[in-house]
Protein backbone atom coordinates (compact mmCIF):
# COMPACT_ATOMS: atom_id res chain seq x y z
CA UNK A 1 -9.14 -14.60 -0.15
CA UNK A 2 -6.49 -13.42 -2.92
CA UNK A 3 -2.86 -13.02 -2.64
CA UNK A 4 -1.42 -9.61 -1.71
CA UNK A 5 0.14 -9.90 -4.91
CA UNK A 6 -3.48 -10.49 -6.97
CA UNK A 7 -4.70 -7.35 -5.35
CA UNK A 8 -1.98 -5.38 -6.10
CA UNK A 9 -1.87 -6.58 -9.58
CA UNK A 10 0.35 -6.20 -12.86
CA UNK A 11 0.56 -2.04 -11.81
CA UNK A 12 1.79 -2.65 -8.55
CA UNK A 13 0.63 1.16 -7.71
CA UNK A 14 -1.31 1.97 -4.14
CA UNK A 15 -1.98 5.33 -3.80
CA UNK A 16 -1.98 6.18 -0.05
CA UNK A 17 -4.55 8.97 0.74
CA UNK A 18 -6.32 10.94 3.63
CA UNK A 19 -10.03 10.62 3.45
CA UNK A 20 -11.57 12.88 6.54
CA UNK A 21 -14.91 13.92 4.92
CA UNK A 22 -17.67 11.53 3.23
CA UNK A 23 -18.28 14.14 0.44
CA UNK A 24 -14.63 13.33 -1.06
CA UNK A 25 -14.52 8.87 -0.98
CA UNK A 26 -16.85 8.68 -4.33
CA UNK A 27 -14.94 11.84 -5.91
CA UNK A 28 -11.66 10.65 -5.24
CA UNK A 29 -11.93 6.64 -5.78
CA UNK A 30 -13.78 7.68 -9.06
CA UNK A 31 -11.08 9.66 -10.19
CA UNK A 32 -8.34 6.62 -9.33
CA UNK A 33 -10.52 4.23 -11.11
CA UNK A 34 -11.05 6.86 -14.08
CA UNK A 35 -6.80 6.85 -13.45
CA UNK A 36 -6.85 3.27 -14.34
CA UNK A 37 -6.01 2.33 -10.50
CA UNK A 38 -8.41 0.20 -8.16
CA UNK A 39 -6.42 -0.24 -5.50
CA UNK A 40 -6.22 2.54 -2.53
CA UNK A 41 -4.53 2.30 0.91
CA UNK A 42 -6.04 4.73 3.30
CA UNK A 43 -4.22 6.18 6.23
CA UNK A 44 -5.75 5.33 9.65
CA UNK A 45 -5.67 8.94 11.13
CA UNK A 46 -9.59 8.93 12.99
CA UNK A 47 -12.67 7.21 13.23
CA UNK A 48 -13.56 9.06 9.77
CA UNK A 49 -10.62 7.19 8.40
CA UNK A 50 -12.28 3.97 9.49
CA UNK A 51 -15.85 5.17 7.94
CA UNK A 52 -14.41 6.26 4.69
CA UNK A 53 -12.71 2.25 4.45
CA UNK A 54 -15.88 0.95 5.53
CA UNK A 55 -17.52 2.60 2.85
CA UNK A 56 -15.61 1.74 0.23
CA UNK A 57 -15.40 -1.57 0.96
CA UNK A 58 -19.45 -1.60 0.96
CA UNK A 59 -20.06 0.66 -1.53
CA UNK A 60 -17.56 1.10 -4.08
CA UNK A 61 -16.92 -2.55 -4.84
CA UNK A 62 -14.55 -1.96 -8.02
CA UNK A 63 -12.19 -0.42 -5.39
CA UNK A 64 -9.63 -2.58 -2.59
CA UNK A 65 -9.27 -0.64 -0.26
CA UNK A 66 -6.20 -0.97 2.44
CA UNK A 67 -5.22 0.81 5.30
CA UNK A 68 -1.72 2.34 6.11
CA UNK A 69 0.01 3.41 8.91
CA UNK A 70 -1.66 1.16 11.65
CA UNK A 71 0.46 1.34 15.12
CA UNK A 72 -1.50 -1.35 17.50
CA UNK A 73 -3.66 -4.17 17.86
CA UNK A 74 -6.69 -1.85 18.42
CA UNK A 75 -5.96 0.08 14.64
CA UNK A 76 -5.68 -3.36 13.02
CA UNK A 77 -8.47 -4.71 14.31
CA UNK A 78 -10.85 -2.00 13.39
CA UNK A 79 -9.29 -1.74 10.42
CA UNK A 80 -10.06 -5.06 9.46
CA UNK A 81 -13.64 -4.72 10.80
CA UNK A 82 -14.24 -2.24 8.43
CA UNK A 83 -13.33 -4.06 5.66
CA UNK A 84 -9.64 -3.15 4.55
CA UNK A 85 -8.02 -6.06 2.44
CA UNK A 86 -4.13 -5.36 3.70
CA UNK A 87 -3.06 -3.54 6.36
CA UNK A 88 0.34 -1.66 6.87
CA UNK A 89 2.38 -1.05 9.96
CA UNK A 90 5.38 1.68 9.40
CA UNK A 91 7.04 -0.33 12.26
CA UNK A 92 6.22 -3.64 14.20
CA UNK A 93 5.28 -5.04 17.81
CA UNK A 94 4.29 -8.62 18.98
CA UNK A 95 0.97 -7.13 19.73
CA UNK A 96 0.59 -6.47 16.22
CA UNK A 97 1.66 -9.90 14.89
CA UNK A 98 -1.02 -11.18 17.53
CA UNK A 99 -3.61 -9.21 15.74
CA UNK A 100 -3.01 -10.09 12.58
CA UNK A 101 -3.04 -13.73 13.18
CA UNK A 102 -6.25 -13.03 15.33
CA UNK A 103 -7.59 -11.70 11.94
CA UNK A 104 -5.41 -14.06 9.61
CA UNK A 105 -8.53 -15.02 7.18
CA UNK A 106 -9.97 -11.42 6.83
CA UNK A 107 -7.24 -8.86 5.87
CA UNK A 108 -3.42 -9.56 4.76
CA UNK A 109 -1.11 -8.05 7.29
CA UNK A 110 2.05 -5.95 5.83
CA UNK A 111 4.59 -5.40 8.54
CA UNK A 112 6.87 -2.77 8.56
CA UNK A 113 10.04 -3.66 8.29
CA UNK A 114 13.73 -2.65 7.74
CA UNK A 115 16.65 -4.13 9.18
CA UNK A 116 17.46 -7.85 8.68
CA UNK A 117 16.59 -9.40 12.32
CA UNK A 118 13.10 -7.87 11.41
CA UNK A 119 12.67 -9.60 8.29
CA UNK A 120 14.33 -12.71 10.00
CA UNK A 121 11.22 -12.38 12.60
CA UNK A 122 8.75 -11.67 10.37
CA UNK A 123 9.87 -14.76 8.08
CA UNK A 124 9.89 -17.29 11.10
CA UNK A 125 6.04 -15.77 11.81
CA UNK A 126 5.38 -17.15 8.26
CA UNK A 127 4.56 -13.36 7.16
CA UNK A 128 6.82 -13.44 3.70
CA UNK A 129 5.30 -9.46 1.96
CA UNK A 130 6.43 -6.62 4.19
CA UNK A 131 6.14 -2.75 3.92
CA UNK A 132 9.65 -1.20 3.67
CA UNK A 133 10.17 1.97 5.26
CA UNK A 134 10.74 4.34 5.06
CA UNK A 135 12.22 3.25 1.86
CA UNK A 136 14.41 6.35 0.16
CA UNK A 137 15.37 8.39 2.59
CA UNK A 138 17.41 4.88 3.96
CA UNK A 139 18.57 4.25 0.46
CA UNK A 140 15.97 1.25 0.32
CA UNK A 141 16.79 0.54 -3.37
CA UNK A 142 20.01 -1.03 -2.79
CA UNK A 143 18.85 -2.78 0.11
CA UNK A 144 16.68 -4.29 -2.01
CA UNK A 145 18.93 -5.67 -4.03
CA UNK A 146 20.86 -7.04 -1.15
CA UNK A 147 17.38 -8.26 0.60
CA UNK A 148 16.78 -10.27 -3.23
CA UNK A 149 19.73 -12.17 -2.50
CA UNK A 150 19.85 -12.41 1.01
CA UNK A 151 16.16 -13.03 2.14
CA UNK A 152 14.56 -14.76 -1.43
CA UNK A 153 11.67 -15.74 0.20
CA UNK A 154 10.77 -11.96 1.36
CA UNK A 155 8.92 -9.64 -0.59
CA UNK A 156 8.12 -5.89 -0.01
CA UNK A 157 5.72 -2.96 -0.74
CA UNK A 158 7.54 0.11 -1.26
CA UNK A 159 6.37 3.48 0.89
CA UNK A 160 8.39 6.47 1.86
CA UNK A 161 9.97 8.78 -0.57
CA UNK A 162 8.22 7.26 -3.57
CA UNK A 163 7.91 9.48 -6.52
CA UNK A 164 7.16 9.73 -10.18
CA UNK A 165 10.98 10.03 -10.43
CA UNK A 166 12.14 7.04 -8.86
CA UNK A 167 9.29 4.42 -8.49
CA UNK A 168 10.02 3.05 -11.84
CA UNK A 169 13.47 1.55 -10.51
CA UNK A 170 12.14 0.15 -7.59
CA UNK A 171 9.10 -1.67 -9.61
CA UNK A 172 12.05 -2.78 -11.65
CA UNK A 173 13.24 -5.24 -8.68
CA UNK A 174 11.46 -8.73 -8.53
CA UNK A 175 10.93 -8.70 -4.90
CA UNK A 176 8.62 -5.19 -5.37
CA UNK A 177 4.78 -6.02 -5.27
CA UNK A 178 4.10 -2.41 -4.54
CA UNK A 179 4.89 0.98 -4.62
CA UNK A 180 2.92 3.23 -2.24
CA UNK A 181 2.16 7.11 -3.94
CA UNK A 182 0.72 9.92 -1.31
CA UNK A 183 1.20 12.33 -4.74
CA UNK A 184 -1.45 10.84 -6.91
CA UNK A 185 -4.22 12.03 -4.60
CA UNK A 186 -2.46 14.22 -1.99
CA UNK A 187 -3.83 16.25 0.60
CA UNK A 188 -3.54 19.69 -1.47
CA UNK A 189 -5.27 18.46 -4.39
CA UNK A 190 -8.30 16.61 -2.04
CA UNK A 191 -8.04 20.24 -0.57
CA UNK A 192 -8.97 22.11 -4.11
CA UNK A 193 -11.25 19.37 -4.49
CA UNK A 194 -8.92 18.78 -8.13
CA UNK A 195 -10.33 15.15 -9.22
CA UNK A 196 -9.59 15.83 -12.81
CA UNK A 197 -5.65 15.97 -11.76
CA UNK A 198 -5.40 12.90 -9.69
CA UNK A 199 -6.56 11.24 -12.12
CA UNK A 200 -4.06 12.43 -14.97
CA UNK A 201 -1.31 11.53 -12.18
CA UNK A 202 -3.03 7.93 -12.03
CA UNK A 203 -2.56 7.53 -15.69
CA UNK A 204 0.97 9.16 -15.71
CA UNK A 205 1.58 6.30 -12.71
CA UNK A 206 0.04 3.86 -14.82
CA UNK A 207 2.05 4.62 -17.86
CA UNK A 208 4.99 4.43 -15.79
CA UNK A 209 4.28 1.04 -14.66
CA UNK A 210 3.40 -0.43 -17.64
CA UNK A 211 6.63 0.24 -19.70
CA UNK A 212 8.51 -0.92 -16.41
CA UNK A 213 6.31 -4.56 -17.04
CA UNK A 214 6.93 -4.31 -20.70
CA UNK A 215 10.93 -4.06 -20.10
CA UNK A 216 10.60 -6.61 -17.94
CA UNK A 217 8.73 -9.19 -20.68
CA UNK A 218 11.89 -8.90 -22.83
């Protein structure tokens, strides 16, 4: 199985997105690709949610697919039946931990995390790449910083409050392997059925990352 950060890649960009209806997984995963992104977390919100990750995972092979926002034990697990490659909590429970370990070999388990005792759990569980959130609204670039220092071994994707205006400062910091985006493909433009603009946000995302890279090669 590959690292979370191999699936992620050099972009580091995982557009989260709401995919209710069948008609819209090709449309939309074509237009990421087309976007120069293959990576897509999908928000567990039904059993359609779990039917659009299973197809994608069967189907559309030059796409990971991920899901985010799972709550319990039950989410993850389907989740993980139907093929996601990480998984996302915005929060955490034992129950969760216990499912992820249940399914340690088939999907890697991001925990949502914030304060420091979490990341001191999660850390003693031997789970070292969290999801921190909600990152901007709870000024989650400076605890970053502090977290880089304080917790070295701990590494984060971003979600919450990520933009085109600030994820290039948080991609900046060594311990990001992720942003999450719900603008790239978000529910208004899956609405007017607009493919040809997600995937001019992609490449604006994509631009975005790769002069953040290039800084960081000098």
């Amino acid at each position: 199985m590959r690292t979370i950060e191999q699936i992620f890649g050099q972009k580091k960009i995982v557009p989260t997105v709401s995919l209710e209806s069948q008609e819209i997984i090709e449309p939309v995963c074509n237009a990421l690709l087309n976007g120069g992104i293959n990576v897509i977390a999908v928000r567990l919100l039904s059993a359609k949610s779990l039917a659009a990750v299973e197809y994608i995972n069967s189907k559309l092979p030059d796409i990971t697919v991920g899901v985010a926002g799972i709550m319990d034990a039950a989410g993850f697990l389907n989740a993980s039946i139907a093929g996601a490659k990480f998984i996302s909590s915005p929060g955490i429970t034992p129950e969760l931990f216990t499912a992820a370990r249940t399914r340690y070999n088939d999907a890697h388990f991001l925990p949502g995390m914030l304060m420091p005792s979490h990341i001191m759990d999660a850390l003693s569980r031997g789970f070292e790449v969290m999801n921190l959130f909600p990152a901007e609204v709870l000024n989650g670039y400076e605890l970053l910083k502090t977290y880089a220092h304080t917790f070295p071994k701990a590494k984060f994707a971003v979600n919450g409050g990520i933009n085109f205006e600030n994820m290039e400062k948080y991609l900046a910091l060594d311990n990001v392997v992720a942003v999450g985006l719900s603008s790239i493909a978000d529910s208004k433009l899956i609405a007017a059925k607009n493919y040809s603009e997600m995937t001019e946000r992609a490449k604006k995302a994509v631009k975005l990352s790769d002069i953040v890279m290039q800084n960081k090669l000098r």
